[in-house]
Protein backbone atom coordinates (compact mmCIF):
# COMPACT_ATOMS: atom_id res chain seq x y z
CA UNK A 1 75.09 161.52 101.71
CA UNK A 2 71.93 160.80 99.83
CA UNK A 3 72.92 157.21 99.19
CA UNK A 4 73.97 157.04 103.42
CA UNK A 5 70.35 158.05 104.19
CA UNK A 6 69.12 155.24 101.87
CA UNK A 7 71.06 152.36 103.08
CA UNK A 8 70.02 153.82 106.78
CA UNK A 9 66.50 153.96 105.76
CA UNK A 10 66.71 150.21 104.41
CA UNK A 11 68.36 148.95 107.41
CA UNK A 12 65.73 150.70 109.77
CA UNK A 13 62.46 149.01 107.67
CA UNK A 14 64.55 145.66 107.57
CA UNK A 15 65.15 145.87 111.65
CA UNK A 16 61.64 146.71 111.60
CA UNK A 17 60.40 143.43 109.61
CA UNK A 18 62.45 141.50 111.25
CA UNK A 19 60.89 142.34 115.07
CA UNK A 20 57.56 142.17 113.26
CA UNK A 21 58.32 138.68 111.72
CA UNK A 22 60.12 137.80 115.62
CA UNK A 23 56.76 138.48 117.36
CA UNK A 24 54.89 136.59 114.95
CA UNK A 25 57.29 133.57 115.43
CA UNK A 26 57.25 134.27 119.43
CA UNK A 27 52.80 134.46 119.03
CA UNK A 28 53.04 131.00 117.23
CA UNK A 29 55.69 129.42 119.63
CA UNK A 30 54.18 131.10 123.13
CA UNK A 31 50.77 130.73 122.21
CA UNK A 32 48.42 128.88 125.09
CA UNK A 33 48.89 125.01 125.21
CA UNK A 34 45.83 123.51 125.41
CA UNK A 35 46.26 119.75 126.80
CA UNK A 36 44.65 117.06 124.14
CA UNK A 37 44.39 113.58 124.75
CA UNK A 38 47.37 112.78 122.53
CA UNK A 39 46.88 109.12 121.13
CA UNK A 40 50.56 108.64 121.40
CA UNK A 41 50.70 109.15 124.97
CA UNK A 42 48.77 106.72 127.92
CA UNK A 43 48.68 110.03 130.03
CA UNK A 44 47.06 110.13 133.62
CA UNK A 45 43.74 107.78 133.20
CA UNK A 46 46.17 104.49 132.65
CA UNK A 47 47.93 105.62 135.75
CA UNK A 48 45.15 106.67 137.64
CA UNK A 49 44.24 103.54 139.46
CA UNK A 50 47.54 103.20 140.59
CA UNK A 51 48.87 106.53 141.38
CA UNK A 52 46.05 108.59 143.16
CA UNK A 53 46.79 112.30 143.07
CA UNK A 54 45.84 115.49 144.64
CA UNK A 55 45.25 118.83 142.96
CA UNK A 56 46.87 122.20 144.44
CA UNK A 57 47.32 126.05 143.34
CA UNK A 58 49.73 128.22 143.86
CA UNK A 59 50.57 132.21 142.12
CA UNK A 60 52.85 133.16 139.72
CA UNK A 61 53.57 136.45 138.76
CA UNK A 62 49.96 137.04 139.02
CA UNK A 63 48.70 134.05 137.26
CA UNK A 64 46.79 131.05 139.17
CA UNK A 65 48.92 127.56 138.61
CA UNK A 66 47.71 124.40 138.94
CA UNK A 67 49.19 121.07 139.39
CA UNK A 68 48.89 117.85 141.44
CA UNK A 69 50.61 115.96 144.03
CA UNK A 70 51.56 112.18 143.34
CA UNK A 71 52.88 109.98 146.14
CA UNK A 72 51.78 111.66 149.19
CA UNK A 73 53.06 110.06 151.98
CA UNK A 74 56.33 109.19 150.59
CA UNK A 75 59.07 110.25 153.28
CA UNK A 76 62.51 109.70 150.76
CA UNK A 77 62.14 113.60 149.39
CA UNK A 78 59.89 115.96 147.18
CA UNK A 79 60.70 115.89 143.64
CA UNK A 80 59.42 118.77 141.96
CA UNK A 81 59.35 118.15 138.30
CA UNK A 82 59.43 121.10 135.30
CA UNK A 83 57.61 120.00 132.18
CA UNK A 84 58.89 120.73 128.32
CA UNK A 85 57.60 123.13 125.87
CA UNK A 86 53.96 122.06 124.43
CA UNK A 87 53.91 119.47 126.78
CA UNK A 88 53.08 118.65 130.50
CA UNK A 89 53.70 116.25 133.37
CA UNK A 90 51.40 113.69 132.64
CA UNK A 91 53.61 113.06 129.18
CA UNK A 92 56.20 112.42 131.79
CA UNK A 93 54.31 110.00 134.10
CA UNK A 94 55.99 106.86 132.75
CA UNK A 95 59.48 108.30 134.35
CA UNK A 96 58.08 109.69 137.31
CA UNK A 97 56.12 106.61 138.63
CA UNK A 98 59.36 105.32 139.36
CA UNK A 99 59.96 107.93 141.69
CA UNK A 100 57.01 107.36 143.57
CA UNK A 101 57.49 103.96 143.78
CA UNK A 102 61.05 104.50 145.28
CA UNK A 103 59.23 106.74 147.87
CA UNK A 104 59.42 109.99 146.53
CA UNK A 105 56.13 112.52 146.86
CA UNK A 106 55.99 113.84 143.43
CA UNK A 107 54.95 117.38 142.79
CA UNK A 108 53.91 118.99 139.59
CA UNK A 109 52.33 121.73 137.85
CA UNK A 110 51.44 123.30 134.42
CA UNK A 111 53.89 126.68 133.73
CA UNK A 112 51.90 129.96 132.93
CA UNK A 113 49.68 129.29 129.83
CA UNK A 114 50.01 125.86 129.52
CA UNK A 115 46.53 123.81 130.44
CA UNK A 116 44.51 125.27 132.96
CA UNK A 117 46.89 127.57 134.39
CA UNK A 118 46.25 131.05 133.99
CA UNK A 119 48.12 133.09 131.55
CA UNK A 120 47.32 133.72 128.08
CA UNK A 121 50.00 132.47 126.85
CA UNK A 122 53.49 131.12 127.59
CA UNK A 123 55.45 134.48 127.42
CA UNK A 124 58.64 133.11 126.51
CA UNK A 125 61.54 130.98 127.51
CA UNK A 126 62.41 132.72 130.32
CA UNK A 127 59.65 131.67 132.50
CA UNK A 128 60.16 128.43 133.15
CA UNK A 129 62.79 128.97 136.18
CA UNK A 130 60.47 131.99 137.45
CA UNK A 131 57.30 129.47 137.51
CA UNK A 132 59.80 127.22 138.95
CA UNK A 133 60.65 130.11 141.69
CA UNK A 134 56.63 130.07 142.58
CA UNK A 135 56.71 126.64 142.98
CA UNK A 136 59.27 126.36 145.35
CA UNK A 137 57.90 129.48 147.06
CA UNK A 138 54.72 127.65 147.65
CA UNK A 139 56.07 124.46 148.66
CA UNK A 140 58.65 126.18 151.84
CA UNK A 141 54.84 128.00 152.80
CA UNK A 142 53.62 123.98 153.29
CA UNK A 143 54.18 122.84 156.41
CA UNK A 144 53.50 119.32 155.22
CA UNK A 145 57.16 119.23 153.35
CA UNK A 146 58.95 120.81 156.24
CA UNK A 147 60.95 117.44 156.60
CA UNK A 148 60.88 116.52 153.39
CA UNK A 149 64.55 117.18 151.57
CA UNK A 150 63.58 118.88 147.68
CA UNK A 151 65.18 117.78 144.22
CA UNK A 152 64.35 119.01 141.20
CA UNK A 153 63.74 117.17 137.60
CA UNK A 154 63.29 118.96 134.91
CA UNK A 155 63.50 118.18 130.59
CA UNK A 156 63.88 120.69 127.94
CA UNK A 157 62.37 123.59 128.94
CA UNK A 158 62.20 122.08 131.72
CA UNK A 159 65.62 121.34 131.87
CA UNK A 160 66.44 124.79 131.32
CA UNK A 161 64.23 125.79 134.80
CA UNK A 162 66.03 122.69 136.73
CA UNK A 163 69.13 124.64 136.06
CA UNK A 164 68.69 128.22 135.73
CA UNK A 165 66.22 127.96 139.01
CA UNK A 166 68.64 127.81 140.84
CA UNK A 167 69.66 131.29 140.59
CA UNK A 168 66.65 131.78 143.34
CA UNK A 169 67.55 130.98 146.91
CA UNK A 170 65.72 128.15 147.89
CA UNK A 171 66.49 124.98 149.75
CA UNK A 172 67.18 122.84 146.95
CA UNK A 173 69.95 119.69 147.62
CA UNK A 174 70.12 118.23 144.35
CA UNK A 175 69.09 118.99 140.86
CA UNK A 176 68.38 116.86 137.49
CA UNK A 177 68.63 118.93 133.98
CA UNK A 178 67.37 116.73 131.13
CA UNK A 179 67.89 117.81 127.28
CA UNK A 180 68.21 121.64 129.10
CA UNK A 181 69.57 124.53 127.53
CA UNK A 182 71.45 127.32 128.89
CA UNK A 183 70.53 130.63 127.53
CA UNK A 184 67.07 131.70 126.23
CA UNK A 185 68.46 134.09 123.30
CA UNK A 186 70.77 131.38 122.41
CA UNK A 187 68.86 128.39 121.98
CA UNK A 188 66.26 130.76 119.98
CA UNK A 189 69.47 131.56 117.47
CA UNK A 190 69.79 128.14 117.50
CA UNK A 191 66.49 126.99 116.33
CA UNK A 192 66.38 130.16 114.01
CA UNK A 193 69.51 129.36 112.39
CA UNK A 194 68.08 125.70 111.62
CA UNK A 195 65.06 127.09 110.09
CA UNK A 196 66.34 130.12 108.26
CA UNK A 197 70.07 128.47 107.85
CA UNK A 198 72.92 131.54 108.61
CA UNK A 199 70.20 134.36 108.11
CA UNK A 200 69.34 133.43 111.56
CA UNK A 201 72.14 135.02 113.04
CA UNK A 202 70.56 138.59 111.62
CA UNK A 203 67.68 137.87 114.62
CA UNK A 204 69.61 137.48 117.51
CA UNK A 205 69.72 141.01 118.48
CA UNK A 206 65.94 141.45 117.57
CA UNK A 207 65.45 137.77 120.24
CA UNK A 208 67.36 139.57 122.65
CA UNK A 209 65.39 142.61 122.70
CA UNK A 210 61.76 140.68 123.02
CA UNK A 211 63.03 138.68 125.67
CA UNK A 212 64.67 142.05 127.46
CA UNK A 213 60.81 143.92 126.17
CA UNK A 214 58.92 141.18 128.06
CA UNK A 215 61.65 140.40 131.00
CA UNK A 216 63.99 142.92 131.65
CA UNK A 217 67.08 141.87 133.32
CA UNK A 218 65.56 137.90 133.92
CA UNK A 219 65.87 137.73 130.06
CA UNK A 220 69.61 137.08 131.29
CA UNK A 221 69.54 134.62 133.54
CA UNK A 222 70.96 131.61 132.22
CA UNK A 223 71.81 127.96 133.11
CA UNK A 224 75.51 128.30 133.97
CA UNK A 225 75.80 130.88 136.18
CA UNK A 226 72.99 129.60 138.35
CA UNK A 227 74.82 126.10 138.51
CA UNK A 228 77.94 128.03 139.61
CA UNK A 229 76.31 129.97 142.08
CA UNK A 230 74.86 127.42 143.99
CA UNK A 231 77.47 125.21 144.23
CA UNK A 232 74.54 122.24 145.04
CA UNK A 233 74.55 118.68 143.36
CA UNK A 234 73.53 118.98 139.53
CA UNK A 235 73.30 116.49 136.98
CA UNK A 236 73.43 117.57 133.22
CA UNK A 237 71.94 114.95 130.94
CA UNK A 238 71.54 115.54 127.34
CA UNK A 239 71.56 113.62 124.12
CA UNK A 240 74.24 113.65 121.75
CA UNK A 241 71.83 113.57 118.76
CA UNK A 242 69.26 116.08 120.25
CA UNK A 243 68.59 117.92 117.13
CA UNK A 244 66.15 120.00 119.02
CA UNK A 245 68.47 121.63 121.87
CA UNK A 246 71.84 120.97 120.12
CA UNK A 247 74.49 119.22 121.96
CA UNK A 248 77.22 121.18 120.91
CA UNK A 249 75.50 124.24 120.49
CA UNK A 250 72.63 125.43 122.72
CA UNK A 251 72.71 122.90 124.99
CA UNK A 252 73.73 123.21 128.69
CA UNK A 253 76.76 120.37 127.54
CA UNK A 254 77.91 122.92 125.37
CA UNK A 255 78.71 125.05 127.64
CA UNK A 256 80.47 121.82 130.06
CA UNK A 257 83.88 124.02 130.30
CA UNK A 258 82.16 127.10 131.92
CA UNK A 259 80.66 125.29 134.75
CA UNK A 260 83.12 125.71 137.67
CA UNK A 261 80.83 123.46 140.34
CA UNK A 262 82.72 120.73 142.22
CA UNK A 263 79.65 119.08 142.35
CA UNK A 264 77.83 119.61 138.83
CA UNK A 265 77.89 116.03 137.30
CA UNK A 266 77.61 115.26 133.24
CA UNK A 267 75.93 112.42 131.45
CA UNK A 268 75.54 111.87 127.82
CA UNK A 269 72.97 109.40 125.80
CA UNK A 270 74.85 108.29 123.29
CA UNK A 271 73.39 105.06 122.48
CA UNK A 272 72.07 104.98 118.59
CA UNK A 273 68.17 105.36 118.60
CA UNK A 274 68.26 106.59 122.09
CA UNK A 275 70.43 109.77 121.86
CA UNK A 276 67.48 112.28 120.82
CA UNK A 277 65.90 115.07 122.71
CA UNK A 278 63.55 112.84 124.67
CA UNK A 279 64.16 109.40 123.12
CA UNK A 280 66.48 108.51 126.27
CA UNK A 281 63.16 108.01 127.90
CA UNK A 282 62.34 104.39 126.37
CA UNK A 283 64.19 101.40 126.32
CA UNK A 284 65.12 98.59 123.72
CA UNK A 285 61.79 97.19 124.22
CA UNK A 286 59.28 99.71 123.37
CA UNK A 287 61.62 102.33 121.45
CA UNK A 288 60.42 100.21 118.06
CA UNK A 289 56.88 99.75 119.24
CA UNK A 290 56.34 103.47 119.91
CA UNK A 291 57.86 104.27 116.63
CA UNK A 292 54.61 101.64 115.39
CA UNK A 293 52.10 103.14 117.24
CA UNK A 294 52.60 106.67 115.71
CA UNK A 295 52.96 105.57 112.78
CA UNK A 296 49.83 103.52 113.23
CA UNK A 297 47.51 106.60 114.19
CA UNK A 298 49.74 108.55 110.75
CA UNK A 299 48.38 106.45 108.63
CA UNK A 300 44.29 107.11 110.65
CA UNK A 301 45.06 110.42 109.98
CA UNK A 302 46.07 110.24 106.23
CA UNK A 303 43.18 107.85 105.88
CA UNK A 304 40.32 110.51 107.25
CA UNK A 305 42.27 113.40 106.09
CA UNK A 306 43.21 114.80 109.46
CA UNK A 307 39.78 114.40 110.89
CA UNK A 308 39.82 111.00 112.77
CA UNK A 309 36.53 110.37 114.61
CA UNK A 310 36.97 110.24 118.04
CA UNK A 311 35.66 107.00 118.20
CA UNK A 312 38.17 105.53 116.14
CA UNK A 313 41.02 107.01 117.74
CA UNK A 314 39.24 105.66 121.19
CA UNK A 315 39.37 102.35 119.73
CA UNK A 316 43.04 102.89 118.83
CA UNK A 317 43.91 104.19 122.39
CA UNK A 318 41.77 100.88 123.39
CA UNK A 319 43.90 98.64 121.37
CA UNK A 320 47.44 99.83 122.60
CA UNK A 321 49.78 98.07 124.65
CA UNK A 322 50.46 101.18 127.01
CA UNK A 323 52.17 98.96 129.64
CA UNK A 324 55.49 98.15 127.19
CA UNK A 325 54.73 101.96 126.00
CA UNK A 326 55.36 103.26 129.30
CA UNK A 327 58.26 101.09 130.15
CA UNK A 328 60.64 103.04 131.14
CA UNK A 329 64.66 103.27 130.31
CA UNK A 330 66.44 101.30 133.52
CA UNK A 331 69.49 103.45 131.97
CA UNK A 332 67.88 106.47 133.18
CA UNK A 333 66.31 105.40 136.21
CA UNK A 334 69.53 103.99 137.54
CA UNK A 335 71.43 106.81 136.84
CA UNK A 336 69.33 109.67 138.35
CA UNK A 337 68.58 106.96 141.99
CA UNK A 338 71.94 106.84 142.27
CA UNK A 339 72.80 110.42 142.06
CA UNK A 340 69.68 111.79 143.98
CA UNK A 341 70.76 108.56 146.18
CA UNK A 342 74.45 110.25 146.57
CA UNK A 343 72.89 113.78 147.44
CA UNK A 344 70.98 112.84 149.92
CA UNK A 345 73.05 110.62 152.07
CA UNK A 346 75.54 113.69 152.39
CA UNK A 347 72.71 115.86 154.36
């Protein structure tokens, strides 16, 4: 009996370490993103001539969002495009010009805690598809996209709000889930398991009970059964060397035989050097040269010790060639035309 007690005792202060070491690890991942001017990324000012843009609000859960419309005018639809973890839109803007130059308005925002939304921090996987939710809330109280048909794009975390989004009921006619995973619990095993190797598994019900602590029964929505219920025009996209969101894993691909949607559509990057979580996004031309040009500033930093000056990482900004780094992957863009293309033309 005495030894019982003991082992229960153990167990108890391990379960207890482990939720303490969880919300540490959930602090670190959720913290606030503040945006930097990343020297690896052209972001809006090489755009900006080009691609005018107008800044809007809109509430979530209580927090203020912010975000900005691109292509206003454009009468072919209004994409509304979910940005990855510790990331935002403007990382994105060398895919979604294209969209705007095919006559798309373009609408985007920063999820809670990321830039200057509110929120003080990201709370957790889970609220991506709820910011997502606000968004499209917003947009059906603007008269000005009455007319205008709504897709969504989304990547990563992103991906994971394209899909799982769609367990709200809004007017949505076709969808676009990039490098998205299905389940928030699950894709948190999954990273746990690649950083603590098969003592990961020991966190999964200690995940699932944060995520249930800070969502309650949202922490259980998950990309499949929203793509089931809808029964609308989705396109699944991952890479097949995503060793982020794995493909055979966490990933929405995994999960291919569970999706019972006539209309849910699958695409895998496969191509070597272009099958990552977000390296689908360049092409043969600049996949090398962006490889260079981190590299490049690697070296800066190695060579001041992690302290570049900011003029010397201006003149490195000054000296790159961010039209080929911005070139985008005609792979990409030609698949995702012709399926919001498809979608539409059925209305």
């Amino acid at each position: 009996m005495k030894t019982l007690l003991v082992i229960v005792i153990i167990l108890i202060v391990l379960f207890v370490l482990a939720c303490c070491l969880m919300e540490y690890i959930n602090y670190m991942t959720f913290k606030h993103y503040e945006v930097g001017s990343s020297p690896f990324i052209a972001g809006y000012p090489y755009f900006k001539e080009r691609y005018p843009r107008e800044a809007f609000s809109f509430e979530s859960r209580g927090n203020i969002l912010h975000g900005y419309l691109y292509g206003a005018g454009g009468t072919k639809g209004l994409l509304v495009f979910c940005h990855g973890i510790w990331a935002t839109a403007e990382d994105y803007l060398g895919l979604l010009v294209h969209f705007i130059d095919q006559g798309y308005q373009v609408f985007t925002y920063y999820n809670t805690g990321v830039a200057t939304s509110q929120g003080r921090n990201l709370k957790g996987l889970p609220q991506s598809p709820i910011d997502l939710d606000s968004a499209l809330t917003y947009i059906e109280g603007q008269e000005r996209f009455q007319n205008l048909p709504v897709v969504v794009m989304g990547h990563s975390w992103g991906g994971f709000a394209a899909a799982a989004g769609l367990d709200f009921d809004h007017d949505v006619k076709a969808s676009v889930s990039m490098s998205g995973f299905s389940d928030p619990t699950e894709v948190s095993l999954d990273t746990l398991v690649a950083r603590f190797g098969k003592l990961g598994y020991v966190f999964r019900p200690v995940v699932a009970l944060i995520n249930y602590k800070n969502y309650g029964r949202e922490a259980r929505r998950n990309a499949v059964d929203a793509i089931n219920k809808r029964q609308i025009p989705v396109l699944v996209t991952p890479g097949s060397g995503d060793d982020f969101i794995h493909y055979n894993f966490s990933a929405i691909m995994a999960h291919k035989d569970e999706i019972t949607n006539p209309k849910a559509e699958f695409y895998t990057f496969s191509k070597p050097g272009r099958d990552g979580h977000n390296s689908f996004f360049n092409n043969d031309r600049n996949k090398e040269y962006n490889s260079k040009l981190q590299g490049d500033y690697e070296a800066l930093r190695k060579q001041y010790k992690n302290q570049v000056p900011p003029e010397v990482t201006e003149d490195f900004r000054g000296k790159a060639d961010w039209a080929l780094a911005t070139d985008g992957n005609e792979e990409i863009f030609n698949l995702v035309d012709d399926f919001y293309n498809r979608a539409l033309s059925s209305l």
